[in-house]
N, C-alpha and C. Protein backbone atom coordinates (compact mmCIF):
# COMPACT_ATOMS: atom_id res chain seq x y z
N UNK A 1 18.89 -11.77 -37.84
CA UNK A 1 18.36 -11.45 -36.52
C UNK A 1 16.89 -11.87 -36.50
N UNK A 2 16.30 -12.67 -35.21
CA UNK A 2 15.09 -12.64 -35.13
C UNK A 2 14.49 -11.96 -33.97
N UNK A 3 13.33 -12.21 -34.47
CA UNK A 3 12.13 -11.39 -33.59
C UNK A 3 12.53 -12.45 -31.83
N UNK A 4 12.24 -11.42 -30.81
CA UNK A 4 12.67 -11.91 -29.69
C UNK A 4 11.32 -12.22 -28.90
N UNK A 5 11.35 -13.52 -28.53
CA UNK A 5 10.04 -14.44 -28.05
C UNK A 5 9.47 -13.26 -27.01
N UNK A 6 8.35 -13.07 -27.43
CA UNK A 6 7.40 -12.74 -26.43
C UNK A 6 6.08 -13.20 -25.58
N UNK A 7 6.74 -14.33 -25.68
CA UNK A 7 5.40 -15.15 -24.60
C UNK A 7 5.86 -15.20 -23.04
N UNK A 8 6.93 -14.82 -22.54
CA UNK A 8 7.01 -14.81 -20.93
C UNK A 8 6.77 -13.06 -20.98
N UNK A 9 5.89 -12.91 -20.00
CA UNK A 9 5.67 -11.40 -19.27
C UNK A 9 6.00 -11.39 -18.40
N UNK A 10 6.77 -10.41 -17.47
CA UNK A 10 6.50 -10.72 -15.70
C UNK A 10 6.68 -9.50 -15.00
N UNK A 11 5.88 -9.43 -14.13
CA UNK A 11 5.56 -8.38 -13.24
C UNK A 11 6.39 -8.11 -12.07
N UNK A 12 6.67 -6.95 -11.39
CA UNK A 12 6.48 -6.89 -10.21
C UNK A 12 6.09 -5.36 -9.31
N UNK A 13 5.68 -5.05 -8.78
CA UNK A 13 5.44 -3.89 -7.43
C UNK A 13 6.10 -2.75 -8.27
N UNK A 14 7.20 -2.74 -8.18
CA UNK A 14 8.04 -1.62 -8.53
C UNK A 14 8.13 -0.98 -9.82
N UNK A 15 6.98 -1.42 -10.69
CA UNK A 15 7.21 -1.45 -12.17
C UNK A 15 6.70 -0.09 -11.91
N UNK A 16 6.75 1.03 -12.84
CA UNK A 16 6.34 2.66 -13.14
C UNK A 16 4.93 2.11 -13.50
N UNK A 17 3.49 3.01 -12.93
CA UNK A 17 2.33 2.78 -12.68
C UNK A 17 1.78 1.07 -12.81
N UNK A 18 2.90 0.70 -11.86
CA UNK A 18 2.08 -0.73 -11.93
C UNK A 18 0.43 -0.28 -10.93
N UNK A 19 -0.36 -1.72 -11.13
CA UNK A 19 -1.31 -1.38 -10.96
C UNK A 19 -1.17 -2.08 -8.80
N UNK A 20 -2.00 -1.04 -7.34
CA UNK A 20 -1.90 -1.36 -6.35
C UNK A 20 -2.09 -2.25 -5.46
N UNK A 21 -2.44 -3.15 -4.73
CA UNK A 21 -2.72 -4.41 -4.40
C UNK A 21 -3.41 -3.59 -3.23
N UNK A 22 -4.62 -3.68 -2.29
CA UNK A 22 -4.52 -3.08 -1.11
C UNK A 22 -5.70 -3.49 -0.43
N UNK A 23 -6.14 -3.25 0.75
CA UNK A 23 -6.72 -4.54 1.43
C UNK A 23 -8.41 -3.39 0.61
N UNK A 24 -9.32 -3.68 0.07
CA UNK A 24 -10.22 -3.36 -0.04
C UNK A 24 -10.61 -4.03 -1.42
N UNK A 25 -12.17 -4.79 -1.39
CA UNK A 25 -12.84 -5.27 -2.26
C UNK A 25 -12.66 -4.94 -3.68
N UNK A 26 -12.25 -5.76 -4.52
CA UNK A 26 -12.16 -5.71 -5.96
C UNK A 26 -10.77 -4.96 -6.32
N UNK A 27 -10.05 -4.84 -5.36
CA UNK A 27 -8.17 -4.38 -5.60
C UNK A 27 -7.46 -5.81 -6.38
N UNK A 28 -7.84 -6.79 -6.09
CA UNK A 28 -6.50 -8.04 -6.57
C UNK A 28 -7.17 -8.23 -7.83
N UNK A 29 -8.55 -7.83 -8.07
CA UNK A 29 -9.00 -7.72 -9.56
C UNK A 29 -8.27 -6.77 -10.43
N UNK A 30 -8.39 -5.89 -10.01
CA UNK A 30 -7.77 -4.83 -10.63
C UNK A 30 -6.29 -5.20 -11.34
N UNK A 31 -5.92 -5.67 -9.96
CA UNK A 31 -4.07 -5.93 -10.40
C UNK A 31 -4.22 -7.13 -11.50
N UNK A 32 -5.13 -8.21 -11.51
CA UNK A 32 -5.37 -8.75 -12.38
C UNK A 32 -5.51 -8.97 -13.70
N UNK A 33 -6.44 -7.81 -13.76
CA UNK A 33 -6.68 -7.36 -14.95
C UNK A 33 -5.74 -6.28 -15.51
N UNK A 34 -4.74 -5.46 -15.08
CA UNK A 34 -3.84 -4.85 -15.45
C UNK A 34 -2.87 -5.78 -15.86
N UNK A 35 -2.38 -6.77 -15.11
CA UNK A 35 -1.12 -7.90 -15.79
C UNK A 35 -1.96 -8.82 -16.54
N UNK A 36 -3.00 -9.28 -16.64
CA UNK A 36 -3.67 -10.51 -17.46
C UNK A 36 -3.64 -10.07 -18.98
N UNK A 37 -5.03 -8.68 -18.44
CA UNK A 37 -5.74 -8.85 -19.60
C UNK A 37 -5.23 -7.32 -20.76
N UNK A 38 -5.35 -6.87 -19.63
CA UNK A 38 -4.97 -4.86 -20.10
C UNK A 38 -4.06 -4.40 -20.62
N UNK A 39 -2.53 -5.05 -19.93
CA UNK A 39 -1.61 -4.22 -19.61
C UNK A 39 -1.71 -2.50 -19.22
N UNK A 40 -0.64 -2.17 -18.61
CA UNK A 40 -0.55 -0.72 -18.64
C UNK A 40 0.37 -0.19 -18.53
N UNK A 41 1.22 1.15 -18.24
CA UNK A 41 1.87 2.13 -18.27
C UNK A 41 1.63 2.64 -19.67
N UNK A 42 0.85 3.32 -20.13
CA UNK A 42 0.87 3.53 -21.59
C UNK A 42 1.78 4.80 -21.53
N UNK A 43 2.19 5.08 -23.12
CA UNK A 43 2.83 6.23 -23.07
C UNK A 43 2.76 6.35 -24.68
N UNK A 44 2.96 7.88 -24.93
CA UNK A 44 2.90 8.08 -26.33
C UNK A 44 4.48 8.69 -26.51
N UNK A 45 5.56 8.21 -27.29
CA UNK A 45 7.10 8.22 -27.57
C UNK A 45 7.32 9.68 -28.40
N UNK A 46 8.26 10.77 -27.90
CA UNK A 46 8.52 11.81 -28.57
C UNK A 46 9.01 10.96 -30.28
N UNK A 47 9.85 10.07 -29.97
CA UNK A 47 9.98 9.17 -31.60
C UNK A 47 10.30 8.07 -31.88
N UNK A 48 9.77 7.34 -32.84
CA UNK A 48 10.61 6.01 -32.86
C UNK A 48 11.38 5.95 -34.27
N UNK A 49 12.68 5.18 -34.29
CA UNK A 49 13.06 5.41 -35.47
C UNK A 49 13.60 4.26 -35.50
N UNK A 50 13.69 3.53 -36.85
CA UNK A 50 13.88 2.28 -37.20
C UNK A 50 15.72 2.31 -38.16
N UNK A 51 16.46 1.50 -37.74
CA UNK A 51 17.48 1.48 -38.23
C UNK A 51 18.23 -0.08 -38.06
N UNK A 52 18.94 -0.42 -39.77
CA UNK A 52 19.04 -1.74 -39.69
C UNK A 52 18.46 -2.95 -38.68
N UNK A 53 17.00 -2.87 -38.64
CA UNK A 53 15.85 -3.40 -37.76
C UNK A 53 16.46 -3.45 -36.35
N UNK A 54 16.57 -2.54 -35.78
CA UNK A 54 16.59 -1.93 -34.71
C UNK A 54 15.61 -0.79 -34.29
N UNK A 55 14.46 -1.09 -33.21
CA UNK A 55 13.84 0.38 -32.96
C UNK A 55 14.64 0.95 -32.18
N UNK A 56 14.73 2.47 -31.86
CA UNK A 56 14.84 3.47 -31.17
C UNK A 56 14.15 4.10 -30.46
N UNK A 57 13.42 4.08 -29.20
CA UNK A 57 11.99 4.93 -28.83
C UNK A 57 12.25 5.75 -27.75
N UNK A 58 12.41 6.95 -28.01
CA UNK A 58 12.60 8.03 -27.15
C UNK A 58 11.56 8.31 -26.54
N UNK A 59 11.75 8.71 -25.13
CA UNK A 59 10.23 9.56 -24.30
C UNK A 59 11.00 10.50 -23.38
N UNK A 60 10.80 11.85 -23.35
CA UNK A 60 11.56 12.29 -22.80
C UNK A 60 11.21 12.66 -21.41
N UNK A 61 9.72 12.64 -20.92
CA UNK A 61 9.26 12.63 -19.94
C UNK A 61 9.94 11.00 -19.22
N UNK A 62 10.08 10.39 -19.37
CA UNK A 62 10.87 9.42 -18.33
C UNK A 62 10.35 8.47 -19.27
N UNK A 63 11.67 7.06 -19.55
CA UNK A 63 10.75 6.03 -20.07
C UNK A 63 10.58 4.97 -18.77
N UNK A 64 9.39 4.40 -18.61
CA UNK A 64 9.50 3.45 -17.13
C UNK A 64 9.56 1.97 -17.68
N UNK A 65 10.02 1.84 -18.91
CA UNK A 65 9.99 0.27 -19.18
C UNK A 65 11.89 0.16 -18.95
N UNK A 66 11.64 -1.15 -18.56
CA UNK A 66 12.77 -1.77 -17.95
C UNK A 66 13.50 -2.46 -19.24
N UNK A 67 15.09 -3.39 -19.14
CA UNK A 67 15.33 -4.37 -20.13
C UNK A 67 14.69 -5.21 -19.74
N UNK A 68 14.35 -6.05 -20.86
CA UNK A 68 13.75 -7.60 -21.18
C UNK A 68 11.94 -7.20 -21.07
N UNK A 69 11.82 -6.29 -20.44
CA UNK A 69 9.93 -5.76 -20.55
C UNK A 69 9.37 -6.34 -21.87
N UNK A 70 8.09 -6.61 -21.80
CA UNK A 70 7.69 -6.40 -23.36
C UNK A 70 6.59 -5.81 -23.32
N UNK A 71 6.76 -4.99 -24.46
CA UNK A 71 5.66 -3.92 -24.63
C UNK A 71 5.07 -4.17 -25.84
N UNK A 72 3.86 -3.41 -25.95
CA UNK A 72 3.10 -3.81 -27.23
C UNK A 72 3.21 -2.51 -28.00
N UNK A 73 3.28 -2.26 -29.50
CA UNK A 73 3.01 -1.11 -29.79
C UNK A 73 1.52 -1.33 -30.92
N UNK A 74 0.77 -0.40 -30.71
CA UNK A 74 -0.23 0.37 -31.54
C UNK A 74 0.07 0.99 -32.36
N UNK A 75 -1.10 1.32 -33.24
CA UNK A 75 -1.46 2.59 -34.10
C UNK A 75 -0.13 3.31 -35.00
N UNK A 76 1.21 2.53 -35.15
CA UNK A 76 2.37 2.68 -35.96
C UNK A 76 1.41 2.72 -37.05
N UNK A 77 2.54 4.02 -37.93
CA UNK A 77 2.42 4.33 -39.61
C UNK A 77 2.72 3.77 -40.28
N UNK A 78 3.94 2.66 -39.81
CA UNK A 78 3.59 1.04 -41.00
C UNK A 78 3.58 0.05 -39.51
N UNK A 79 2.63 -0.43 -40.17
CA UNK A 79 1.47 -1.36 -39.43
C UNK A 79 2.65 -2.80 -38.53
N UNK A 80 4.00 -2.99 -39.46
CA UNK A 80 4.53 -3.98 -39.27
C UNK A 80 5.37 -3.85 -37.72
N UNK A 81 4.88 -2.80 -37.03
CA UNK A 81 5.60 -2.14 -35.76
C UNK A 81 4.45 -2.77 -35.19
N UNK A 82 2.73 -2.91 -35.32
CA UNK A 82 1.95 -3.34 -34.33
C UNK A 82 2.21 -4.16 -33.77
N UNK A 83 2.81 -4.68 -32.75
CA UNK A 83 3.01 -5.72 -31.99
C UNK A 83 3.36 -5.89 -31.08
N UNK A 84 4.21 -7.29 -30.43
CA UNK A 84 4.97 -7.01 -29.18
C UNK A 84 5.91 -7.18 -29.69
N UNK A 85 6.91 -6.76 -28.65
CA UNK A 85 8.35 -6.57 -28.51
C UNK A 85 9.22 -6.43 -27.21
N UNK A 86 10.33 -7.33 -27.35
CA UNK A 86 10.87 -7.82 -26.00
C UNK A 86 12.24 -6.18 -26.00
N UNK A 87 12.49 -5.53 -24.87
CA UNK A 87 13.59 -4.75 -24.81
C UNK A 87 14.63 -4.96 -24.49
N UNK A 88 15.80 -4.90 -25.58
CA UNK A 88 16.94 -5.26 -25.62
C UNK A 88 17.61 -4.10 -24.61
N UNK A 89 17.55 -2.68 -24.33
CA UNK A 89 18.31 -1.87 -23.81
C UNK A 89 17.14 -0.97 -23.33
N UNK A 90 17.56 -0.08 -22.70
CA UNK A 90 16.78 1.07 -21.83
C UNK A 90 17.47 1.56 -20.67
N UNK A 91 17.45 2.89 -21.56
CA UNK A 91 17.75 3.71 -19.74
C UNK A 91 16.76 4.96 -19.82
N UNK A 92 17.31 6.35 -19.38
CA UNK A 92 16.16 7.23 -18.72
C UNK A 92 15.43 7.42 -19.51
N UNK A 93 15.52 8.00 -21.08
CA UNK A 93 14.69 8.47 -21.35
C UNK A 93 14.56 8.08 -23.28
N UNK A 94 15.05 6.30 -23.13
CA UNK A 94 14.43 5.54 -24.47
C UNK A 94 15.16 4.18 -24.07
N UNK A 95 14.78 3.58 -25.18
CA UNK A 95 14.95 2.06 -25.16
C UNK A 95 14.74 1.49 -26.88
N UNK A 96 15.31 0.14 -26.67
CA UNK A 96 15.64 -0.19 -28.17
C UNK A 96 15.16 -1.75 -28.03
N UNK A 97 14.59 -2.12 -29.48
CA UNK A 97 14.27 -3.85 -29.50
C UNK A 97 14.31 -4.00 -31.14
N UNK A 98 14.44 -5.12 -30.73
CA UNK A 98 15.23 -5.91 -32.57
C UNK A 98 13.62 -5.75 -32.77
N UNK A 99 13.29 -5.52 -34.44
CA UNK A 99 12.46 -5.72 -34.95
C UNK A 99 13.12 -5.81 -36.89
N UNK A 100 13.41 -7.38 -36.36
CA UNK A 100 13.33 -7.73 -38.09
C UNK A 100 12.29 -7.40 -39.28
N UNK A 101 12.60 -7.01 -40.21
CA UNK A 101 12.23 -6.94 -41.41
C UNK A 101 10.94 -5.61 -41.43
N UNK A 102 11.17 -5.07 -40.54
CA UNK A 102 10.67 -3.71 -40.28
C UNK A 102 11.77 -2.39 -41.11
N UNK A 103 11.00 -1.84 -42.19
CA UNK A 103 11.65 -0.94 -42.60
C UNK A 103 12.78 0.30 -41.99
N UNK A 104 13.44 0.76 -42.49
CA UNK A 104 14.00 1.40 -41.86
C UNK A 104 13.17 3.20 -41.92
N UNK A 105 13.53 4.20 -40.96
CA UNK A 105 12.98 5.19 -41.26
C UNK A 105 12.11 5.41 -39.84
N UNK A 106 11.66 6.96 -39.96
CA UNK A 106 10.97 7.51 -38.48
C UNK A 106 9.33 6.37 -38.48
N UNK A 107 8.72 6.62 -37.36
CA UNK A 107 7.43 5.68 -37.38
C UNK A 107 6.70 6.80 -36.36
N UNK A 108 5.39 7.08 -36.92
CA UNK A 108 4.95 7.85 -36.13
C UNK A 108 3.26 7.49 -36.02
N UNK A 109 2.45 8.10 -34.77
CA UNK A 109 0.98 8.10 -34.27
C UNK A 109 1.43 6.45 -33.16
N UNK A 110 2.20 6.29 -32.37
CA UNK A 110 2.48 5.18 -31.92
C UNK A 110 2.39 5.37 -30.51
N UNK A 111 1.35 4.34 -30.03
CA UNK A 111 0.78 4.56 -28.19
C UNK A 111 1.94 2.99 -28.13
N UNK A 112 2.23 2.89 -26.29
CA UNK A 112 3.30 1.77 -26.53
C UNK A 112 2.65 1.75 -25.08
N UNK A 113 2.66 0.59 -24.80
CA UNK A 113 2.25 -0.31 -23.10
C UNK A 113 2.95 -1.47 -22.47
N UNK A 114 3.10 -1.41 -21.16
CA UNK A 114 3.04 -2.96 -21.07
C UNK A 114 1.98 -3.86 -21.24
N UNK A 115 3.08 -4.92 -21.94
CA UNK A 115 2.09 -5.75 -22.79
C UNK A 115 1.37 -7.34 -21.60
N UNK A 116 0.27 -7.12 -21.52
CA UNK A 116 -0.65 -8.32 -21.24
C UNK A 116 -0.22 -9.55 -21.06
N UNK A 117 -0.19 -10.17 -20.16
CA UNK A 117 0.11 -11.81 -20.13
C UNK A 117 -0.36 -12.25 -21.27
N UNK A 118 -2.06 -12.58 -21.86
CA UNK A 118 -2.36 -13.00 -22.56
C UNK A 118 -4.00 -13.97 -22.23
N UNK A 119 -4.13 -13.19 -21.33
CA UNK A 119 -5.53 -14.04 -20.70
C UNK A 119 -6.56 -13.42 -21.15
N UNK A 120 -8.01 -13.79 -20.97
CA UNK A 120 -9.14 -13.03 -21.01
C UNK A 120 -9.87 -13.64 -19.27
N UNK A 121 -10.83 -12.88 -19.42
CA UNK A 121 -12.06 -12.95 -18.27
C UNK A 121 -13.39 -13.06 -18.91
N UNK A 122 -13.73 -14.72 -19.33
CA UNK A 122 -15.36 -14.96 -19.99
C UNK A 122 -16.07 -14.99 -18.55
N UNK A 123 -16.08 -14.71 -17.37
CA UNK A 123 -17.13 -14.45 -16.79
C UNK A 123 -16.79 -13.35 -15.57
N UNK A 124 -17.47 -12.39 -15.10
CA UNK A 124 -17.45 -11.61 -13.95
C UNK A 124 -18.52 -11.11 -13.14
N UNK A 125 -18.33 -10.68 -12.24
CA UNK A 125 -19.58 -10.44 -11.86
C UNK A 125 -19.31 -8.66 -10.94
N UNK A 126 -19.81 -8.62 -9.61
CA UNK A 126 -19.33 -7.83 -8.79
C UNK A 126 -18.70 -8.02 -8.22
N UNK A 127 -16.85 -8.20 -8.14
CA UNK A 127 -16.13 -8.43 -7.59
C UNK A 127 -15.70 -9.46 -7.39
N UNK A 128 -16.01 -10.53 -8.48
CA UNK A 128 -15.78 -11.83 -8.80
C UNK A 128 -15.21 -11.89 -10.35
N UNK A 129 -14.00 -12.66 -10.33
CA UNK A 129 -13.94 -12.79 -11.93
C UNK A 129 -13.31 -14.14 -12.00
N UNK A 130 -13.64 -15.00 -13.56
CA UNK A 130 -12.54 -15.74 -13.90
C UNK A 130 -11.96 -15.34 -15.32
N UNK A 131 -10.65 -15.98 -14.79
CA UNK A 131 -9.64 -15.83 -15.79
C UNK A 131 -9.48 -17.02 -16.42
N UNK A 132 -8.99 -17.19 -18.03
CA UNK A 132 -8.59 -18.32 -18.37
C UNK A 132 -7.77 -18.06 -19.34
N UNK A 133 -6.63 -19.10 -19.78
CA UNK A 133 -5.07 -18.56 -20.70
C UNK A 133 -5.86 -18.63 -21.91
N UNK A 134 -5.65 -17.30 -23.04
CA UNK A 134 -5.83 -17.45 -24.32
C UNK A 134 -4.93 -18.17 -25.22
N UNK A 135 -4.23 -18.70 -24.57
CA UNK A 135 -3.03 -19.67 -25.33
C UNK A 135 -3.56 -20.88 -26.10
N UNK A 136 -3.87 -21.32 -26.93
CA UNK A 136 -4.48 -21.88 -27.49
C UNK A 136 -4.21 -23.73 -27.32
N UNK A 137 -2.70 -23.83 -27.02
CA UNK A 137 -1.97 -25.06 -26.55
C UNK A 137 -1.97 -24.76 -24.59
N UNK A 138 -2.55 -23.86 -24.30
CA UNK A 138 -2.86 -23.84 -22.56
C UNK A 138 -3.86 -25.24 -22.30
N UNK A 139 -4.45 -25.15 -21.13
CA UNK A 139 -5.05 -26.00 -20.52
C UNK A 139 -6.29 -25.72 -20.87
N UNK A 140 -7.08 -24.70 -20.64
CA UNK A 140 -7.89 -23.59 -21.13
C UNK A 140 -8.47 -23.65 -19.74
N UNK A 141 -8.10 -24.49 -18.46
CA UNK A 141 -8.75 -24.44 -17.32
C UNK A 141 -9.02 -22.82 -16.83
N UNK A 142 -9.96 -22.81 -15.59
CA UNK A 142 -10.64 -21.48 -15.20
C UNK A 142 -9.46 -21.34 -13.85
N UNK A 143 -9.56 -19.62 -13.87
CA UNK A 143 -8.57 -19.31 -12.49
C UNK A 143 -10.02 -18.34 -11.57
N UNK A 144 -11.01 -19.15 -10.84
CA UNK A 144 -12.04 -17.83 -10.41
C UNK A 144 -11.64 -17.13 -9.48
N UNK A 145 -11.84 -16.01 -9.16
CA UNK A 145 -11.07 -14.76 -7.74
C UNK A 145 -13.12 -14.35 -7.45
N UNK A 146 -12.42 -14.30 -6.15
CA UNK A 146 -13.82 -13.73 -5.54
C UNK A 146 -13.59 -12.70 -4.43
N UNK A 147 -13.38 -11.47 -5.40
CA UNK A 147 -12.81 -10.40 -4.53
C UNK A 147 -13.59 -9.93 -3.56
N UNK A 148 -14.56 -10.30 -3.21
CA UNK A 148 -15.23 -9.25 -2.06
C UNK A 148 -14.85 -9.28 -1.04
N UNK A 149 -13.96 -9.53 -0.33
CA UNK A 149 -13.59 -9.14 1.60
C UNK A 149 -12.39 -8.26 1.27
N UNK A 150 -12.28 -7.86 2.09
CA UNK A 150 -11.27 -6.69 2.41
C UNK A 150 -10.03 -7.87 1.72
N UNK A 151 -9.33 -8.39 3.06
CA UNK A 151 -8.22 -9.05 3.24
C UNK A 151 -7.83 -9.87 2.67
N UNK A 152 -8.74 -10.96 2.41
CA UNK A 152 -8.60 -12.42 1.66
C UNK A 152 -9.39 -12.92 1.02
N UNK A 153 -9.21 -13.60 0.04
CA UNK A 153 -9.58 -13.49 -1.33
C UNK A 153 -9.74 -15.14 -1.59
N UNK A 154 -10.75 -15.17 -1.63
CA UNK A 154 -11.16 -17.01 -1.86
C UNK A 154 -10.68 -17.29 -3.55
N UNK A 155 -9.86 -18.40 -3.98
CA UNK A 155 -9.31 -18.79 -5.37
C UNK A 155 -9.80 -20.16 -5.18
N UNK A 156 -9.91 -20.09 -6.72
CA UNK A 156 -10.36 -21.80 -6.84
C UNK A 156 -10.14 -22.00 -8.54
N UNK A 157 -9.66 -23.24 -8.93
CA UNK A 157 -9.67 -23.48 -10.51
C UNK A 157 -10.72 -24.18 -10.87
N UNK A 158 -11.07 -24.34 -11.91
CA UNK A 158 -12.05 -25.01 -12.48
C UNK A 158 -12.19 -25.64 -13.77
N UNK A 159 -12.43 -26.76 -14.41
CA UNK A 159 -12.35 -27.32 -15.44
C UNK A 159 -13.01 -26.58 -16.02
N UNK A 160 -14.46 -26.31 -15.68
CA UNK A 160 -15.31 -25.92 -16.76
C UNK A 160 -16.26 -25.07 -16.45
N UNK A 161 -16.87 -23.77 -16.73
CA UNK A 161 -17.08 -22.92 -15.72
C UNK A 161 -18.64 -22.40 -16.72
N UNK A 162 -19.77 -21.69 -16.26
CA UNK A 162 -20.79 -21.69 -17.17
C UNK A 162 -21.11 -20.14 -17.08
N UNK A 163 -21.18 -19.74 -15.60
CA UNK A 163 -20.80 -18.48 -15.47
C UNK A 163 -20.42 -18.29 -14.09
N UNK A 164 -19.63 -16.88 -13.53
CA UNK A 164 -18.43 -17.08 -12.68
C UNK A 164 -18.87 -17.70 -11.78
N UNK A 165 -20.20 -18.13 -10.98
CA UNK A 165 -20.30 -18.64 -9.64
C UNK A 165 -20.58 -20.07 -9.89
N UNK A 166 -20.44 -20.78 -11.17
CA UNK A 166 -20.91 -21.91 -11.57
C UNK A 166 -19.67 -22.72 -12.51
N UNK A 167 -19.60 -23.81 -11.63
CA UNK A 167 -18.20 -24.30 -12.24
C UNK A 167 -18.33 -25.82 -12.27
N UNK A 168 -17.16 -26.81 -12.96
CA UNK A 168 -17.59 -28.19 -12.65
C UNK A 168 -16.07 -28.62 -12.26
N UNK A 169 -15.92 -30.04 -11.75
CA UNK A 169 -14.34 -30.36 -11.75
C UNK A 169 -13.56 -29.29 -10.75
N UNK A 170 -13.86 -28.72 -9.70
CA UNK A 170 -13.26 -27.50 -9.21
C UNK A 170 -11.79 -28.39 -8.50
N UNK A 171 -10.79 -27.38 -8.73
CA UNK A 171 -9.57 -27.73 -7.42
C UNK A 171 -8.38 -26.64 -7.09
N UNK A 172 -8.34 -26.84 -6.07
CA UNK A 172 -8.66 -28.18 -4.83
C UNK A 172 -10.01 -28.28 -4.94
N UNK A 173 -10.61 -29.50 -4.61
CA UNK A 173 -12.14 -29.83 -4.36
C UNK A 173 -12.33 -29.10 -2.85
N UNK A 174 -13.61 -28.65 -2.95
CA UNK A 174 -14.17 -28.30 -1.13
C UNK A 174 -13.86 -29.62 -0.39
N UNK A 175 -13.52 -31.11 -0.61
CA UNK A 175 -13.06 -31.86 0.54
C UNK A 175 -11.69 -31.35 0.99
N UNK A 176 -10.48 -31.54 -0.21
CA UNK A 176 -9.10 -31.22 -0.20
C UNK A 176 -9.19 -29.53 0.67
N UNK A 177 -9.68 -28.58 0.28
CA UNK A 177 -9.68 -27.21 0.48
C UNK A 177 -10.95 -26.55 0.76
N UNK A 178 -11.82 -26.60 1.85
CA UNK A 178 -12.94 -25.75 2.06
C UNK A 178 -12.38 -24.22 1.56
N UNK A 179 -13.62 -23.98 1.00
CA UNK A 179 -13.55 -22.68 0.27
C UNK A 179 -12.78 -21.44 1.41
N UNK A 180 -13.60 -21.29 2.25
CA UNK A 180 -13.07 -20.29 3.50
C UNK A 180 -11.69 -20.66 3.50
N UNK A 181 -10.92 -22.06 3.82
CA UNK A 181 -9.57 -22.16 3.86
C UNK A 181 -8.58 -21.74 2.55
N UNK A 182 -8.95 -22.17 1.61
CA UNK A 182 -7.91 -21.43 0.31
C UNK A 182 -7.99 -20.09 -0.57
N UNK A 183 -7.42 -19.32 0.32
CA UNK A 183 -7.59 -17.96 0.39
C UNK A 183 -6.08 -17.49 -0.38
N UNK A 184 -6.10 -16.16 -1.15
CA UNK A 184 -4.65 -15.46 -1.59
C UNK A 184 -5.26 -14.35 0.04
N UNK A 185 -3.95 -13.59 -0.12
CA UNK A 185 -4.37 -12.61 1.24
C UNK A 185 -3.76 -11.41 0.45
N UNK A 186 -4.97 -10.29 0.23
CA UNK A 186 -4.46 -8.84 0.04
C UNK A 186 -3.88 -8.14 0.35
N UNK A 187 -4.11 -8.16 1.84
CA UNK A 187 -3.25 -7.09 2.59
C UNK A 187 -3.46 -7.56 4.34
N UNK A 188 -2.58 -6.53 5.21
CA UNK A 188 -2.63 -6.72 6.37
C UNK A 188 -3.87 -6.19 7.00
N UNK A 189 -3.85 -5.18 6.53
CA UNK A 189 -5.20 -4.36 6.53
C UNK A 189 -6.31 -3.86 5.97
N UNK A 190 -7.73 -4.08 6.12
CA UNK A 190 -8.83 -3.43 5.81
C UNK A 190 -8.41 -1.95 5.43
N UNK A 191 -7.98 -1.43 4.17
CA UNK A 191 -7.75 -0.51 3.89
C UNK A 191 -7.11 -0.09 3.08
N UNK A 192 -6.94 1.38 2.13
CA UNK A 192 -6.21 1.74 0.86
C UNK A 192 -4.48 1.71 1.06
């Protein structure tokens, strides 16, 4: 059995404390940085128990990770649990993922999240950020967000960026896309 690829993440709305989208300044950051860089729903597991490299992770307060999720785990009592991991099964209140060559036996002090796309943010400001893939075979191009209006949200990529309001190679170029025109849109409304 092998370890099950964890390089696709994917989000959506309905996930248990996903993070809110809503028409007010520095919200699509937020959601950003919860799927990019953060992840979240954390939770600490009544237990995990390891059997013929299979985990077991009970929560009995509700578990909100879905199948195929991947979550990261922490702070495990053998270290070879730190990682990610794709979920093979889950319903109310645990879920299970192959973890080869992981001992068998209970595992305990273990915080568990959804796990991060895999990006960072080398520049931000007030309500401005860029993003770029930590993937090492990525493009390493810039994704900048310039959250400040309520509603809509000016995006732009960038080859090469020095700090967030300073970029080179941008696209669309301001001929192809004036800035005001290539907008994501937050919400319908100015408001939470």
């Amino acid at each position: 059995m092998a370890k099950a690829d964890t390089s696709v993440k994917w989000f959506h709305s309905g996930m248990a404390d996903a993070p809110v989208l809503s028409g007010q300044a520095g919200k699509l950051i937020e959601v950003l940085d919860a799927c990019l860089i953060n992840g979240f729903s954390t939770r600490t597991p009544d237990s995990i128990v390891v059997s013929g490299g299979v985990a077991t992770v009970s929560i009995s307060a509700g578990n909100p990770y879905e199948k195929h999720t991947v979550v990261v785990v922490s702070g495990a009592s053998d270290a070879a649990l730190n990682s990610e991991w794709r979920i093979d099964s889950s319903d109310a209140s645990s879920f299970t993922f192959a973890c080869p060559g992981v001992p068998n036996g209970a595992v305990t002090g273990v915080s568990i999240k959804r796990a991060p796309a895999g990006w960072g943010k080398p520049f931000s400001g007030t309500n401005k950020a860029a993003y770029q893939s930590q993937d090492p075979v990525s493009t390493q191009l810039y994704l900048r967000i310039d959250d400040s209006a309520a509603q809509y949200v000016p995006v732009r990529g960038y080859e090469q960026m020095t700090d967030v309001d300073s970029g080179a190679s941008p696209f669309p170029t301001t001929a192809q896309h004036p800035l005001s025109a290539f907008t994501w849109r937050n919400s319908d409304a100015a408001n939470a």
